[in-house]
N, C-alpha and C. Protein backbone atom coordinates (compact mmCIF):
# COMPACT_ATOMS: atom_id res chain seq x y z
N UNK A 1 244.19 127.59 220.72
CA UNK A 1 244.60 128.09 221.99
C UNK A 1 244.98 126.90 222.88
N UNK A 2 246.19 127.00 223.66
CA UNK A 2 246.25 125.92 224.52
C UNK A 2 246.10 126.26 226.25
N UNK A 3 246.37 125.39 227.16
CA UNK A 3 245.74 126.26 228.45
C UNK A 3 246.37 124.71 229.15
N UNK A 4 247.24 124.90 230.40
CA UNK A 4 247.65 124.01 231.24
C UNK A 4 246.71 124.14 232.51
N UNK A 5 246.43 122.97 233.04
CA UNK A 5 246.14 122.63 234.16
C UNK A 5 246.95 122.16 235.48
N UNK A 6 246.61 121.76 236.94
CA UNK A 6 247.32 121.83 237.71
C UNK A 6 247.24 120.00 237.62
N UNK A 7 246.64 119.65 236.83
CA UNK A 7 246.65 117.66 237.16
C UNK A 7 247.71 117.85 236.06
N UNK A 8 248.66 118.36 235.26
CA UNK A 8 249.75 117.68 234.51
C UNK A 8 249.38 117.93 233.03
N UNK A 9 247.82 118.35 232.41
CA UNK A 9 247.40 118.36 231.34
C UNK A 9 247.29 119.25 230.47
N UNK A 10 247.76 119.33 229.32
CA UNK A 10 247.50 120.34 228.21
C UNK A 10 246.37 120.40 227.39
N UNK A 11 245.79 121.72 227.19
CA UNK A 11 244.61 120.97 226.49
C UNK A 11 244.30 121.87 225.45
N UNK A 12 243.65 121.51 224.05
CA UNK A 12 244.22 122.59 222.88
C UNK A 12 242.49 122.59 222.40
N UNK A 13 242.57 123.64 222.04
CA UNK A 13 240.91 124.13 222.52
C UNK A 13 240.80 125.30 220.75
N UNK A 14 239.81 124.83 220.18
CA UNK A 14 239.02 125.41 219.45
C UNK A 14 238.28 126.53 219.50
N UNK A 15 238.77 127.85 219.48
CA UNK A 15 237.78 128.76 219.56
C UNK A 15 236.85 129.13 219.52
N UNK A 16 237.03 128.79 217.76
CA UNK A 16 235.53 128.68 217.22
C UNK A 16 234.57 128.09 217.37
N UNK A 17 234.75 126.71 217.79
CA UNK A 17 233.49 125.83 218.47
C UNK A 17 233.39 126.03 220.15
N UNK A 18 234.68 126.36 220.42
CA UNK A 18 234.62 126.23 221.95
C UNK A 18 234.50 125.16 222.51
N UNK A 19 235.61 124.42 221.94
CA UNK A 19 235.50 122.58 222.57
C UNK A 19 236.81 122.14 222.47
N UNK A 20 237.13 121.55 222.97
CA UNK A 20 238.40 120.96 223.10
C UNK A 20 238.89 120.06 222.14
N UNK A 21 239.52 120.19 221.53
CA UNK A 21 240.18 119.29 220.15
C UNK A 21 241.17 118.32 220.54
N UNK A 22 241.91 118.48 221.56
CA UNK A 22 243.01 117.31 221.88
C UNK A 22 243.83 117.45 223.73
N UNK A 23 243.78 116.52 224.06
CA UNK A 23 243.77 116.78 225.33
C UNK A 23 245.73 116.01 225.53
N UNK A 24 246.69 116.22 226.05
CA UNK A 24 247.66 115.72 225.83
C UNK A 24 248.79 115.86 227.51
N UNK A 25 249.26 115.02 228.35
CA UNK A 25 249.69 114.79 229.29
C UNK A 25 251.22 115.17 229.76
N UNK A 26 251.70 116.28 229.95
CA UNK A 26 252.45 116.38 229.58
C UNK A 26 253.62 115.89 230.68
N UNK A 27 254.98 115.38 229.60
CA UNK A 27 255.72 114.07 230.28
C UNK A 27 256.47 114.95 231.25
N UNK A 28 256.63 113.92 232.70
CA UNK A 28 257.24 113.97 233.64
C UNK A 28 256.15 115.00 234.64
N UNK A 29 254.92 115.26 234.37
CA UNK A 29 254.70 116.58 235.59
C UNK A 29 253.35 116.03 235.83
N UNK A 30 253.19 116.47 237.52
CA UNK A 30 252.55 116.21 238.32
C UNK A 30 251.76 117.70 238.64
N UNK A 31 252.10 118.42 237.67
CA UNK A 31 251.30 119.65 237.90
C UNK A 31 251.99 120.76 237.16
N UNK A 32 251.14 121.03 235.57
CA UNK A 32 252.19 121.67 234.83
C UNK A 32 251.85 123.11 235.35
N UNK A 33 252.76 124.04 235.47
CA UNK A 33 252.60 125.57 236.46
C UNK A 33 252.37 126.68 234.84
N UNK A 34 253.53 126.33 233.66
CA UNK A 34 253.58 127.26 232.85
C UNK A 34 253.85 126.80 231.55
N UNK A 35 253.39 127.47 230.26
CA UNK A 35 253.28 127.40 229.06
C UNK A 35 253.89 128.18 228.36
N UNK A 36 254.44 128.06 227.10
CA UNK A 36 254.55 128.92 226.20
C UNK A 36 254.48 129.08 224.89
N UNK A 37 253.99 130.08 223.29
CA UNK A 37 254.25 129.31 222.81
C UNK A 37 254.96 129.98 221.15
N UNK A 38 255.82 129.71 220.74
CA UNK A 38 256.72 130.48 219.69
C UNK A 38 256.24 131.18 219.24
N UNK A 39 256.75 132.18 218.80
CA UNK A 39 256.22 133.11 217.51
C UNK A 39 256.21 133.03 216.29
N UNK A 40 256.94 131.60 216.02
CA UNK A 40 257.04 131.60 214.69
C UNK A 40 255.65 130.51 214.31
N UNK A 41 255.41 129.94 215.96
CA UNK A 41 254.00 128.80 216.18
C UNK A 41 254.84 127.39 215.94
N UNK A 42 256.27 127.24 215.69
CA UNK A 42 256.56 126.10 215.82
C UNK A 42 257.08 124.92 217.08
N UNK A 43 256.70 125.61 217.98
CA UNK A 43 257.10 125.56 219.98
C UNK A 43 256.46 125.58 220.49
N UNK A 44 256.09 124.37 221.90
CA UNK A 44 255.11 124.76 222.69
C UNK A 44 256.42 124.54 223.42
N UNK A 45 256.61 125.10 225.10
CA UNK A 45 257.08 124.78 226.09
C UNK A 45 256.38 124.81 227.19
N UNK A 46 256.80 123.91 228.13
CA UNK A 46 255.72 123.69 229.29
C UNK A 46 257.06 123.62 229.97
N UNK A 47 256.79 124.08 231.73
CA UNK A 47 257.51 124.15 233.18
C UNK A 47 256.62 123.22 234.01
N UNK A 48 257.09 122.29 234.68
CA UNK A 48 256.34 121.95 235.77
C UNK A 48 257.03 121.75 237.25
N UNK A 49 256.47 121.13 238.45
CA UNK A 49 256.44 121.37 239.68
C UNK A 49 257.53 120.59 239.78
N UNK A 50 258.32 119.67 239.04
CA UNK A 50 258.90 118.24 238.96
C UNK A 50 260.23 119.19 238.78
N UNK A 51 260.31 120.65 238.23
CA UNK A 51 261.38 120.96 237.49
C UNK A 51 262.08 120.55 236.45
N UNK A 52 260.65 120.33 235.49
CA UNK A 52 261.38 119.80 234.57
C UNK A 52 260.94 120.81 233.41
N UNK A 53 261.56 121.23 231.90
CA UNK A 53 260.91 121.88 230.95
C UNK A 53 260.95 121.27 229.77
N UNK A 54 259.52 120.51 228.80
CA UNK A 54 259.86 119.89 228.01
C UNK A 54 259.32 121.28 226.95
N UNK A 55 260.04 120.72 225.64
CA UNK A 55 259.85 121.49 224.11
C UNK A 55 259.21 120.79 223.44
N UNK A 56 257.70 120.85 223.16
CA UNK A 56 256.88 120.28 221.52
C UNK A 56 257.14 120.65 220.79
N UNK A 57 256.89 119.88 219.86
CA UNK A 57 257.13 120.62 218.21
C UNK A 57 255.15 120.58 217.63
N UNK A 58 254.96 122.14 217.50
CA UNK A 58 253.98 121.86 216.67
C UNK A 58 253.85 121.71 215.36
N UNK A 59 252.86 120.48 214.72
CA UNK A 59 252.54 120.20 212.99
C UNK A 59 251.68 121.37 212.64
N UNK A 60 252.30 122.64 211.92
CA UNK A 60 251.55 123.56 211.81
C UNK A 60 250.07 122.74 210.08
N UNK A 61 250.63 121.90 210.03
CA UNK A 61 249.42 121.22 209.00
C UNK A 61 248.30 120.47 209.50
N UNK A 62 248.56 119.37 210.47
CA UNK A 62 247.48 118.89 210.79
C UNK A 62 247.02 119.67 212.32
N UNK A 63 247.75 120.85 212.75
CA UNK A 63 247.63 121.55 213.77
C UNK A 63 247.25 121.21 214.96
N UNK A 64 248.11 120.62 215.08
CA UNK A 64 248.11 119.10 216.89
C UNK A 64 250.17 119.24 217.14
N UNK A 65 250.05 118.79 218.40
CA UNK A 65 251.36 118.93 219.04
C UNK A 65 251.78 117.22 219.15
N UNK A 66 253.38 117.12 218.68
CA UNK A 66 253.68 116.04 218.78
C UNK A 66 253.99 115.55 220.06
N UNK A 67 253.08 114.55 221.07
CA UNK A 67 253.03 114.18 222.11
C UNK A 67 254.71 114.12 222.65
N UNK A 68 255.34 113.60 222.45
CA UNK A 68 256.85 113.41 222.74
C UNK A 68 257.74 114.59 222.16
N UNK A 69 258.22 115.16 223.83
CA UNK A 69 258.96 116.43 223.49
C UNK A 69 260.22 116.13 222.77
N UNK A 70 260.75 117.16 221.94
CA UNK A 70 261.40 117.78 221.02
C UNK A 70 262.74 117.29 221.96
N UNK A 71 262.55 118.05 223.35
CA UNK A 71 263.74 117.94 224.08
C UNK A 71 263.30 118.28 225.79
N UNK A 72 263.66 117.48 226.38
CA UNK A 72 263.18 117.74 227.86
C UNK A 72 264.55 117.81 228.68
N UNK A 73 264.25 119.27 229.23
CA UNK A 73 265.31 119.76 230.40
C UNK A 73 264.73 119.68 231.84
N UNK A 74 266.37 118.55 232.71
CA UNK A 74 265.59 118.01 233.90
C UNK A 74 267.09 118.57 234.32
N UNK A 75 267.55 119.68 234.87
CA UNK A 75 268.13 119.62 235.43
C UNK A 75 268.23 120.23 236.67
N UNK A 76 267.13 121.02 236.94
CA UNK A 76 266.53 121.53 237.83
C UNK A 76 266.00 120.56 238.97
N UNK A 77 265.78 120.85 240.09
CA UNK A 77 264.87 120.03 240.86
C UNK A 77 264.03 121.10 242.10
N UNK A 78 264.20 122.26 241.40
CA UNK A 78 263.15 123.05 241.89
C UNK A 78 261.78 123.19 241.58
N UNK A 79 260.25 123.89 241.24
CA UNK A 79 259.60 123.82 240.26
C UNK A 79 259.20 125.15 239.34
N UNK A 80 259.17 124.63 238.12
CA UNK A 80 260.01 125.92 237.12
C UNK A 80 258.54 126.99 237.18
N UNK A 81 258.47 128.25 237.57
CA UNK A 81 257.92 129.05 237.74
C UNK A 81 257.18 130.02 236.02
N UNK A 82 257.83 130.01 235.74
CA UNK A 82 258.19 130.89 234.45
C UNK A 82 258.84 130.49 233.28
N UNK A 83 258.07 130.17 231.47
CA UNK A 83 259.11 129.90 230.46
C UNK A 83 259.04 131.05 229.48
N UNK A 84 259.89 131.09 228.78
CA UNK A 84 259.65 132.29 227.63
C UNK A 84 260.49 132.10 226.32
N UNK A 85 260.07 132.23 225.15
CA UNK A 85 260.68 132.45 223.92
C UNK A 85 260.78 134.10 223.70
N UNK A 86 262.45 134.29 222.95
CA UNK A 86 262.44 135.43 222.45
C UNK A 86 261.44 135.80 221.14
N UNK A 87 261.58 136.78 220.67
CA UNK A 87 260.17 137.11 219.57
C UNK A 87 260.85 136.48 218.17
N UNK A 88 262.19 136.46 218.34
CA UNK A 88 262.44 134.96 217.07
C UNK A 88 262.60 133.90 217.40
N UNK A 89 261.95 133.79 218.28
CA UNK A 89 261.65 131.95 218.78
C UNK A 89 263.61 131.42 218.69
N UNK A 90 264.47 131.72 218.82
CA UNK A 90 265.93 131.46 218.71
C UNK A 90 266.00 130.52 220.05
N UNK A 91 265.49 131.56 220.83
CA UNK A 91 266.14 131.29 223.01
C UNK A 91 264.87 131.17 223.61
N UNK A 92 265.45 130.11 224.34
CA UNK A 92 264.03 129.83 225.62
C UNK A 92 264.94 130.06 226.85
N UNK A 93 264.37 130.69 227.54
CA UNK A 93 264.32 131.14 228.82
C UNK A 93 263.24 130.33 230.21
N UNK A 94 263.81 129.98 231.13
CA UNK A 94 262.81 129.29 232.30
C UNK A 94 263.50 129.36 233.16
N UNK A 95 262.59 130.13 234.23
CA UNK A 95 262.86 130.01 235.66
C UNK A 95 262.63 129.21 236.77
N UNK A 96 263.12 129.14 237.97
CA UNK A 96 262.62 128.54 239.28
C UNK A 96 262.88 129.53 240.21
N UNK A 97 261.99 130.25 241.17
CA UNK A 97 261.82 131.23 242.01
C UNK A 97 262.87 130.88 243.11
N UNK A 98 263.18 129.32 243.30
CA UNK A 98 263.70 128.88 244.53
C UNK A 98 265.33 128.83 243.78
């Protein structure tokens, strides 16, 4: 399970023990707002306050996210409210309210 915070941080959490397995910063944000994450499990996306949206790639083997996004969209300079994958992970979708 993963779970964003308002200091910028991602943090990927063990159910079963109920402990945190890897804690990871995610680039460019000063306060990540939103998460998302594929259906196929190979995508994380994060929105933050910076307006920016980066793409992880998750190692579905050693089951950790590769710190350096896939691809980071800065073209916004609002802060992105909302991200979403379709249910074949194809299209990402992200908003800014403003």
């Amino acid at each position: 399970m993963f779970a964003s915070t308002d200091d910028g941080n991602i943090y990927q959490w063990d159910v079963g023990s109920r402990k945190i397995v890897d804690i990871m910063t995610d680039v460019g944000a000063l306060q990540t707002n939103c998460i998302d994450f594929s259906s196929d499990n190979g995508y994380l996306v994060s929105g933050n306050n910076a307006g920016m949206t980066n793409l992880y790639q998750f190692n579905k083997v050693t089951k950790t996210l590769n710190k350096k996004p896939v691809k980071e969209i800065d073209n916004l300079t609002t802060s992105i409210d909302n991200v979403c994958f379709n249910p074949a992970s194809e299209l990402l979708a992200f908003t800014s309210k403003w």
